[in-house]
Protein backbone atom coordinates (compact mmCIF):
# COMPACT_ATOMS: atom_id res chain seq x y z
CA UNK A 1 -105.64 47.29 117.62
CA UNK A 2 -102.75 46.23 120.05
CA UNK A 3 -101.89 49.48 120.12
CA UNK A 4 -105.45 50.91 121.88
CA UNK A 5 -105.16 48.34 124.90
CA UNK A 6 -101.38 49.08 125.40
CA UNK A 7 -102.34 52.40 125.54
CA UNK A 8 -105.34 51.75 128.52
CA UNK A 9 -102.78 49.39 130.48
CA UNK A 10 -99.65 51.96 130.19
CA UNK A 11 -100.66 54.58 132.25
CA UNK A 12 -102.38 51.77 135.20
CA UNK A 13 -98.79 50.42 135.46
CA UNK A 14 -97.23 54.07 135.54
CA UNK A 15 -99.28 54.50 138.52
CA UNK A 16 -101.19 57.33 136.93
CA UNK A 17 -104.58 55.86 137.19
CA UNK A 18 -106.00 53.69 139.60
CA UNK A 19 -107.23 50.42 139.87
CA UNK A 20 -110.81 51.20 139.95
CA UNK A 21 -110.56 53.26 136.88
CA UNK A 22 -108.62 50.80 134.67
CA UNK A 23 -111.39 48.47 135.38
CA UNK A 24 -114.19 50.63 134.33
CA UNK A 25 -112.11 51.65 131.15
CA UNK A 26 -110.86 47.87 130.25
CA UNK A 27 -114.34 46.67 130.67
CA UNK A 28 -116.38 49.37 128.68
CA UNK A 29 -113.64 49.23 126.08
CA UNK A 30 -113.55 45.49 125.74
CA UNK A 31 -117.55 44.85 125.99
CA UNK A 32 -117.64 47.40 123.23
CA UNK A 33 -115.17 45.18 120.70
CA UNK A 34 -116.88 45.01 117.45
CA UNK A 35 -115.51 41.46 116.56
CA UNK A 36 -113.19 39.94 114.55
CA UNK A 37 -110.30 40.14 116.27
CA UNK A 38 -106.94 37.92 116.16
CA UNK A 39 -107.31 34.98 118.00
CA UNK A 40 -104.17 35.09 119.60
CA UNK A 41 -104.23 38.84 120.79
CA UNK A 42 -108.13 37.88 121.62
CA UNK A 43 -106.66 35.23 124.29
CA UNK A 44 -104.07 37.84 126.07
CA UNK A 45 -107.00 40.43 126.35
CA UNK A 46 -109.54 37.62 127.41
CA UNK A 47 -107.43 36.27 130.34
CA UNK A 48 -107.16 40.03 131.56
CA UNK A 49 -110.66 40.55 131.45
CA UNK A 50 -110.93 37.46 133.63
CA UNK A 51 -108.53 39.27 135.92
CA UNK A 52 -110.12 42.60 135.21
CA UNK A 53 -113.58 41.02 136.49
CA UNK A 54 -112.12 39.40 139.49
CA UNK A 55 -110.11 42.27 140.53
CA UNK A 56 -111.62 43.68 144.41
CA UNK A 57 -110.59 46.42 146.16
CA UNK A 58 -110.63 44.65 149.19
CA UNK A 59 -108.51 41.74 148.42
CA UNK A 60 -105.42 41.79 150.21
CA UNK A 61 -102.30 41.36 148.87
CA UNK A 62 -101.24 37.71 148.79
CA UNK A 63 -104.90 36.92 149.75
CA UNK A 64 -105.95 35.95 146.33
CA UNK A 65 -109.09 33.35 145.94
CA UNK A 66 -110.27 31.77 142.98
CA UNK A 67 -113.08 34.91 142.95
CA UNK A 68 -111.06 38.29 144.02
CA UNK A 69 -108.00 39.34 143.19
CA UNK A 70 -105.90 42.09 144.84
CA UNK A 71 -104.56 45.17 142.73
CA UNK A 72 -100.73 43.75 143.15
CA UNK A 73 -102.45 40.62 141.22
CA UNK A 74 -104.11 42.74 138.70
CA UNK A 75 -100.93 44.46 138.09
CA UNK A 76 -99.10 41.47 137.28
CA UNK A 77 -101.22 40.43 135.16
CA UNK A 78 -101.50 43.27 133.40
CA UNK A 79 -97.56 43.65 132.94
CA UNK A 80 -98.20 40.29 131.59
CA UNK A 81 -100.69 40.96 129.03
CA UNK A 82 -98.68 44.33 127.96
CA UNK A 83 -95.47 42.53 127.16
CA UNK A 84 -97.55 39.67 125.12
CA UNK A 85 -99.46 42.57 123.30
CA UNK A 86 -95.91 44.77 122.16
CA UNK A 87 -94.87 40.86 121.14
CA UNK A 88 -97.58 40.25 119.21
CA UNK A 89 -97.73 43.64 117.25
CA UNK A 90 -94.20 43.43 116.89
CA UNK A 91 -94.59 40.07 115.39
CA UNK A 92 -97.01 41.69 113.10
CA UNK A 93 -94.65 44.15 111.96
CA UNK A 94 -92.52 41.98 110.75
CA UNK A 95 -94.76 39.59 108.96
């Protein structure tokens, strides 16, 4: 499960997609979510949808508003939401 959204963020953050098309792939994927997921890993993907959705070209960096975000934002956040993802799977590994 982790596994599939680490594997849409990875290649955003290697700079081998854009923006724009993470967006339309994190969306579709994540409006397509059967259900049923962990709570926890629902929460990391949920606030990066949130980000996802307020992600605008046109925002500047450093110009963030409580609407638009700027693609330096975005990739923050999505570094973020990575690292808590490879936690929690790792956590589930072990348990």
């Amino acid at each position: 499960m982790t596994t599939d959204y680490e594997a849409l963020i990875e290649p955003f953050l290697a700079r081998t997609i854009s923006a724009s098309e993470f967006e339309d792939r994190f969306l579709r994927t994540f409006k397509r979510e059967p259900g049923g997921m962990d709570t926890k890993i629902f929460e990391v993907l949920d606030k990066l949808f949130s980000d996802v959705d307020s992600y605008s070209p046109d925002c500047l960096e450093g110009k963030n508003t409580a609407f638009a975000i700027s693609e330096a934002e975005l990739r923050k956040s999505a570094e973020k939401a990575l690292g808590d993802l490879r936690q929690l799977r790792n956590h589930q590994l072990v348990s």
